[in-house]
Protein backbone atom coordinates (compact mmCIF):
# COMPACT_ATOMS: atom_id res chain seq x y z
CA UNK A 1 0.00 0.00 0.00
CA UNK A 2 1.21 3.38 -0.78
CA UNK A 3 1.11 6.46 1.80
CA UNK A 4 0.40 9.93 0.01
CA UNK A 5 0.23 12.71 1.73
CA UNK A 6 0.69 15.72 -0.95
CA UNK A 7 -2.07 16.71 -3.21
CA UNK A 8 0.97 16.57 -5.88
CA UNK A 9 1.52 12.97 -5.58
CA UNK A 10 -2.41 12.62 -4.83
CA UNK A 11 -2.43 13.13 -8.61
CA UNK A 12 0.33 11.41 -9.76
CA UNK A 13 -0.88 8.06 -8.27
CA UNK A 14 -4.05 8.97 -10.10
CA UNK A 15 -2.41 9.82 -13.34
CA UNK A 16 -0.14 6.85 -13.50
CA UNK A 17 -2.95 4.38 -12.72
CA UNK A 18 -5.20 6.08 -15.29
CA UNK A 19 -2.23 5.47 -18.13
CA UNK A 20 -2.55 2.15 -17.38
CA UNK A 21 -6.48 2.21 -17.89
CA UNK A 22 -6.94 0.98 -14.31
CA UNK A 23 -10.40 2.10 -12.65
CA UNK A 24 -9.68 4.05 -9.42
CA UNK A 25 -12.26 3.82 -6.23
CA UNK A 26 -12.31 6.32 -3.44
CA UNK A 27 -13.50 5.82 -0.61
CA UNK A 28 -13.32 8.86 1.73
CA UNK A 29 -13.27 8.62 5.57
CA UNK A 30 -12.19 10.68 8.86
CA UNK A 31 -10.34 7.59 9.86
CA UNK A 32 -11.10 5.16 13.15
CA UNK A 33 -11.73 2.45 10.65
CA UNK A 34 -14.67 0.10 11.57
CA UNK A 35 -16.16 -2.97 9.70
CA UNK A 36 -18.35 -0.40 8.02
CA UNK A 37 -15.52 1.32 6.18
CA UNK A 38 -13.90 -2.23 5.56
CA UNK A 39 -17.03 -2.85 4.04
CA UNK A 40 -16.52 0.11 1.43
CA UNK A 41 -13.57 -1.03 0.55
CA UNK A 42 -14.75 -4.22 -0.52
CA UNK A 43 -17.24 -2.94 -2.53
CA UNK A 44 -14.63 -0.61 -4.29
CA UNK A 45 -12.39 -3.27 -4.83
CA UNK A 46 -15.39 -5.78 -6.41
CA UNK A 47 -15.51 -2.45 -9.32
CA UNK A 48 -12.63 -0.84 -9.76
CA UNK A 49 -8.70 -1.76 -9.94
CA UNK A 50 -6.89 0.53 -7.73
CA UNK A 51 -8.48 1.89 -4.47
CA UNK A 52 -7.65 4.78 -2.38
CA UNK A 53 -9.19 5.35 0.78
CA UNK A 54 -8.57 8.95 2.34
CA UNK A 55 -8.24 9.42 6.03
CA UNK A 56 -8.88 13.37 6.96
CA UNK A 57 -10.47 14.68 9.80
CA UNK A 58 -12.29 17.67 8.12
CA UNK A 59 -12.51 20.78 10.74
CA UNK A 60 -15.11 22.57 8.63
CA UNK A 61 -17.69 19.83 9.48
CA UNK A 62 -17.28 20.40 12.88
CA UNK A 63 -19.29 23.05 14.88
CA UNK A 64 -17.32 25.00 17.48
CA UNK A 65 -19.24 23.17 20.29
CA UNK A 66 -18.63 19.84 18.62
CA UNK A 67 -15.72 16.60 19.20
CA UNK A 68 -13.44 18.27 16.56
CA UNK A 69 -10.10 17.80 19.05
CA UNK A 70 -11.93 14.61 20.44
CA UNK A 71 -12.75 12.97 17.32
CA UNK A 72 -10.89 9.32 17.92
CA UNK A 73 -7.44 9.16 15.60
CA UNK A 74 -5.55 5.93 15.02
CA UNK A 75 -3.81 6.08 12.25
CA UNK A 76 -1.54 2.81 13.03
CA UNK A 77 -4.06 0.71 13.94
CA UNK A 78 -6.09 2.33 10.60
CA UNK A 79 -3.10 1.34 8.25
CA UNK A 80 -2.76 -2.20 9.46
CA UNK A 81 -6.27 -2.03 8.64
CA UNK A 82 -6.29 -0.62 5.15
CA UNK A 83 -2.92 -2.75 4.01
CA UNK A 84 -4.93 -6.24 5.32
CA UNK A 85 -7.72 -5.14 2.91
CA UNK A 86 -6.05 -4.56 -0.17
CA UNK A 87 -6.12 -1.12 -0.38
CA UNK A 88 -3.61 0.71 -2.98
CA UNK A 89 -3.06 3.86 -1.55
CA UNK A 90 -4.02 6.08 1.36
CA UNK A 91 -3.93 9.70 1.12
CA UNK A 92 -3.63 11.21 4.55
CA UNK A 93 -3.08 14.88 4.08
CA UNK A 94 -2.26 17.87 6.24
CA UNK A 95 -4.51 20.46 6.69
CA UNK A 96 -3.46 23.10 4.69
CA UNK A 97 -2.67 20.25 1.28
CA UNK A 98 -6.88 19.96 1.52
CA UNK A 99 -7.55 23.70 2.77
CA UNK A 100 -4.69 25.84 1.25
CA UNK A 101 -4.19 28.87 3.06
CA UNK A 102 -6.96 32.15 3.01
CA UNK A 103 -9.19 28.94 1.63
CA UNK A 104 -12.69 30.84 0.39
CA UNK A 105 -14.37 28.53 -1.44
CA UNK A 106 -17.68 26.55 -0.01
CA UNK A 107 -19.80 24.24 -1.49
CA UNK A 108 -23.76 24.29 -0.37
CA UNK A 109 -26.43 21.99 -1.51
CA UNK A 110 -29.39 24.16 -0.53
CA UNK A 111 -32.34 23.21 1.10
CA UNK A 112 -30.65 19.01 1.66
CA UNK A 113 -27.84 20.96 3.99
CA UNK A 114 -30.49 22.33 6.28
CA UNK A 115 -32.75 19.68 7.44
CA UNK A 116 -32.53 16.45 9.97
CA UNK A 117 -29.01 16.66 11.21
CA UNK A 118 -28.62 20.14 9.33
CA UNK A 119 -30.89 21.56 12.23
CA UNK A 120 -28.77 20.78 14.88
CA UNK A 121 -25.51 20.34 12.99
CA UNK A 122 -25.12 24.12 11.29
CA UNK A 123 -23.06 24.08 8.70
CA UNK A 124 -22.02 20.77 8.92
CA UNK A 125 -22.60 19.22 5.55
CA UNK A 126 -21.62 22.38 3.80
CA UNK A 127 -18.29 21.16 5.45
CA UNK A 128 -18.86 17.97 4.11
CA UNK A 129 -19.85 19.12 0.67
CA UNK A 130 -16.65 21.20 0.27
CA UNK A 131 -14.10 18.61 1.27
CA UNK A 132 -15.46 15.64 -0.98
CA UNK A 133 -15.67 18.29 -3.87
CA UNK A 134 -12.10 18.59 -2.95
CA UNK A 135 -11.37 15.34 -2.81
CA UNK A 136 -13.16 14.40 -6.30
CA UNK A 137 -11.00 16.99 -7.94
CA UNK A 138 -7.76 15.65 -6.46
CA UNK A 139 -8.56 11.99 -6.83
CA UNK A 140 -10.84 12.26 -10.15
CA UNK A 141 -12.42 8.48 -9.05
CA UNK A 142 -14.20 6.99 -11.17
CA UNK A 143 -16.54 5.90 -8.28
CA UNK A 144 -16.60 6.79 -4.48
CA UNK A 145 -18.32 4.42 -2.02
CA UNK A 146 -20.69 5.80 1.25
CA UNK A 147 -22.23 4.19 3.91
CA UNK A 148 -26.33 4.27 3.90
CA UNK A 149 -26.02 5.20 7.65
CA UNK A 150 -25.37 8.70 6.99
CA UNK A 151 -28.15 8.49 4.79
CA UNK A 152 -28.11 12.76 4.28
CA UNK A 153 -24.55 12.75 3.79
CA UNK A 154 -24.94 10.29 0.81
CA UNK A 155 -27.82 12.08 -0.62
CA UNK A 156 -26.05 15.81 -0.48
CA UNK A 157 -23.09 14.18 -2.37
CA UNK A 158 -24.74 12.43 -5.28
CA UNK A 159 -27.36 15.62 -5.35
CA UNK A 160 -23.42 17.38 -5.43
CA UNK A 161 -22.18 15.35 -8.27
CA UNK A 162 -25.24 15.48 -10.25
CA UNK A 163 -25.06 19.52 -9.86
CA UNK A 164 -21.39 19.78 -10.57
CA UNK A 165 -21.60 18.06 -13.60
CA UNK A 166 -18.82 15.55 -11.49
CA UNK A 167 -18.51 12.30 -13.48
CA UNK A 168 -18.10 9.61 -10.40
CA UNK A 169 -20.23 7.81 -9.94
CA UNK A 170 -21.81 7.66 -6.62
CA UNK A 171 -21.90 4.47 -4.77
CA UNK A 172 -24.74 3.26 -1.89
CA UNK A 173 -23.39 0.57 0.25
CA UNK A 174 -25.48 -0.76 3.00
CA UNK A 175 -24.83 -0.12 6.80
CA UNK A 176 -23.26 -2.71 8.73
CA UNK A 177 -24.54 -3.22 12.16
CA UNK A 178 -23.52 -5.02 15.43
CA UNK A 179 -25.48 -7.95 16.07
CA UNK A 180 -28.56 -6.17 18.51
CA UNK A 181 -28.61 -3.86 15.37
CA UNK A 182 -26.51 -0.83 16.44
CA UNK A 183 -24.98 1.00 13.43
CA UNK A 184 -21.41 0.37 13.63
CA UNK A 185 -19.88 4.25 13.76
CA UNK A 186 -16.34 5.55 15.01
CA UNK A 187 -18.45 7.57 17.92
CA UNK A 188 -19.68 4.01 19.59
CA UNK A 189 -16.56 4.72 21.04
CA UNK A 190 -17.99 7.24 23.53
CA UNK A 191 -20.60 5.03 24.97
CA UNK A 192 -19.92 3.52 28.30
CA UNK A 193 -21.49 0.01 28.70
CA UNK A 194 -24.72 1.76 30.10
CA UNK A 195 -24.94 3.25 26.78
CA UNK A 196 -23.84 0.78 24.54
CA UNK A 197 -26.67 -1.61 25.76
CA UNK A 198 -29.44 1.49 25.39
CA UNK A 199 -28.62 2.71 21.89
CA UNK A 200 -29.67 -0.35 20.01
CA UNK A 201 -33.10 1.43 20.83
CA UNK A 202 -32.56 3.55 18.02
CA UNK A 203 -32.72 0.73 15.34
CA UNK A 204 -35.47 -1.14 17.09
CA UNK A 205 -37.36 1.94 16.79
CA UNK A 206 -37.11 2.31 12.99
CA UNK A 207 -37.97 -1.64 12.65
CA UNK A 208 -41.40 -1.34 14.82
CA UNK A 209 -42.37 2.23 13.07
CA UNK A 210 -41.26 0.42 9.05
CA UNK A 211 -43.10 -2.75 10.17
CA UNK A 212 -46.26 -0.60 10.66
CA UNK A 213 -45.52 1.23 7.34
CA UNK A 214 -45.14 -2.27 5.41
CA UNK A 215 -48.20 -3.71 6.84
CA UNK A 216 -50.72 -0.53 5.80
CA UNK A 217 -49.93 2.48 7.71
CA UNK A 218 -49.74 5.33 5.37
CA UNK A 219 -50.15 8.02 7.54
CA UNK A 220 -46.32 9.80 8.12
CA UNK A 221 -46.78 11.04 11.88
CA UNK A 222 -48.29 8.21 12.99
CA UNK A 223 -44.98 6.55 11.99
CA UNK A 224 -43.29 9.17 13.45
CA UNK A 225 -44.83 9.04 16.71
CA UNK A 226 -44.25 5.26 17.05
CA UNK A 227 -40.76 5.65 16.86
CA UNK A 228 -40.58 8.25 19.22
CA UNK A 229 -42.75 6.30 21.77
CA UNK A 230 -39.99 3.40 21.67
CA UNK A 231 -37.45 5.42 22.23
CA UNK A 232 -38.82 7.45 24.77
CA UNK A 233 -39.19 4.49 26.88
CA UNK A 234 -35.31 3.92 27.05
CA UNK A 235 -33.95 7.04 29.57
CA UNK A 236 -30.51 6.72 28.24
CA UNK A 237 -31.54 8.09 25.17
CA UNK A 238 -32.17 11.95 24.45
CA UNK A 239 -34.04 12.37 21.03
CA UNK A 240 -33.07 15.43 18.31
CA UNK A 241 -35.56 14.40 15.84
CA UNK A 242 -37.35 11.43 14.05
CA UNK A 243 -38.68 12.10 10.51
CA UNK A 244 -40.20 11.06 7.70
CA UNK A 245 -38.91 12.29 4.21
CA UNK A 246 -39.04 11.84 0.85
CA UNK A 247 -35.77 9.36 0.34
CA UNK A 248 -34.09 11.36 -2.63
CA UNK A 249 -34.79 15.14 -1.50
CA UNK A 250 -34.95 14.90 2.14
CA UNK A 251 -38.38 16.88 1.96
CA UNK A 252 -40.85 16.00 4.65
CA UNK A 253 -43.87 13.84 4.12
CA UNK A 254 -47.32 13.66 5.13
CA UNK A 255 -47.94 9.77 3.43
CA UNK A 256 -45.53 7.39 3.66
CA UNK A 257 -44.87 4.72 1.36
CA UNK A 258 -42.20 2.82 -1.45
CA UNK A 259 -39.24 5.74 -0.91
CA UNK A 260 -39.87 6.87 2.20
CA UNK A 261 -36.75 7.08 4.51
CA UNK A 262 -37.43 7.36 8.48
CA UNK A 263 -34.15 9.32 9.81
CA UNK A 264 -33.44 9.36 13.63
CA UNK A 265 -30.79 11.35 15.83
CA UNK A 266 -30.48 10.35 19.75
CA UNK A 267 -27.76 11.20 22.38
CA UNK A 268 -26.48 8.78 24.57
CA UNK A 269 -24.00 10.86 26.95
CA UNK A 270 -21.63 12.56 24.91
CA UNK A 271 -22.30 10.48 21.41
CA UNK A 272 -24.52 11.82 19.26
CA UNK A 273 -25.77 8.30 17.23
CA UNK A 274 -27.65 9.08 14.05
CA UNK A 275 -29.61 6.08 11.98
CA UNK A 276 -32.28 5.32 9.29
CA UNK A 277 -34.69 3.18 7.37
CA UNK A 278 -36.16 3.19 3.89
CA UNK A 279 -39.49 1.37 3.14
């Protein structure tokens, strides 16, 4: 596996493996590597013939309240990782190779940015926006892979690309999960046991409020309000939101149905657990 860590060689890598007509697959991450990520790899290494996985802890995601100093950072353990799965290179940049100095430039995908986790999370997936713009331009992949757990995240990017006129091509992969059905995410981390055992909540919540959908229920708040009841029977957890939206524009819905995608955001302590589930 080869470690980049200039933008310079970024594109050299790229250049060189495009010469040789080889496929490249990016799969962008802030590092503290899970199953989850392995599984992106896996998927980018079933479609493409050289993959590069980015670790980079992106400060403009973060809000000044948030873990930005806390966020957990292993790169070791993260490269033993990466070189066990087969990935061809890692570019892990410094700071100012992604944000060059007196950096001005933001990307915004209106109206997606500011809703679920864009309530509580300002700014955040402008952040998010800008630095896999970034990375699209440095990498040029012909396809980047992303987790359905951060089911915005996924849908700002490919609504991004689309915009952009950016030609990769925007893979879905599904989440991976412990087995009680907590998303795997680097912020488990955070939980004490107390927590750990509560959050699975979260994803038993979604399954009794989609159950109800599949079997007739139509109606979006009653949906809503199911999910909301489970979890507000577990006193670990502190809700920010359950919703129903439309699963390609993130726009609220009164009727539920094929497309709908139920979004949830809890606490548990200091972690901040996010999840979803489409019909």
């Amino acid at each position: 596996m080869e470690r980049i860590t200039t933008v310079a060689a970024m594109r050299a890598f790229g250049r060189v493996s495009r010469a040789a007509g080889r496929r490249i697959g990016l799969v962008p991450t802030m590092g503290a590597l899970h199953r989850g990520h392995l599984s992106l790899i896996e998927r980018a290494r079933s479609e493409c013939d050289a993959v590069v996985v980015s670790i980079y802890v992106n400060p403009l995601q973060f809000g000044p309240k948030e873990d930005f100093r806390a966020y957990p950072r292993d790169l070791e353990r993260d490269q033993g990782l990466l070189r066990s799965s087969g990935t061809d290179a890692l570019f892990v940049p410094e700071h100012e190779e992604i944000h060059v100095p007196g950096h001005r430039t933001r990307v915004e995908v209106q109206g997606m940015q500011d809703v679920l986790c864009g309530r509580s999370r300002p700014g955040h997936f402008r952040g998010v926006a800008t630095v896999v713009a970034k990375l699209f331009a440095i990498v040029r992949p012909d396809i980047a892979c992303f987790g359905e757990k951060d089911a915005q995240q996924l849908r700002i990017i490919r609504r991004m690309a689309l915009d952009l006129h950016d030609e990769t091509q925007i893979i879905s992969c599904p989440t991976v999960r412990e087995e009680d059905g907590l998303a795997l995410s680097s912020r488990n981390t955070y939980l004490t046991p107390e927590e750990r055992r509560a959050a699975p909540v979260l994803y038993r919540a979604l399954r009794s409020a989609a159950a109800s959908g599949r079997a007739g229920e139509t109606d979006a708040a009653r949906l809503v309000s199911l999910a909301r009841d489970t979890i507000a029977r577990e006193p670990l957890a502190r809700l920010d939101y359950v919703e129903a939206v439309d699963g390609e524009t993130l726009e609220p819905v009164a009727t539920a149905g094929a497309g709908t995608l139920l979004a949830v955001a809890a606490w548990f302590g200091r972690a901040r657990l996010i999840d979803n589930i489409s019909f």
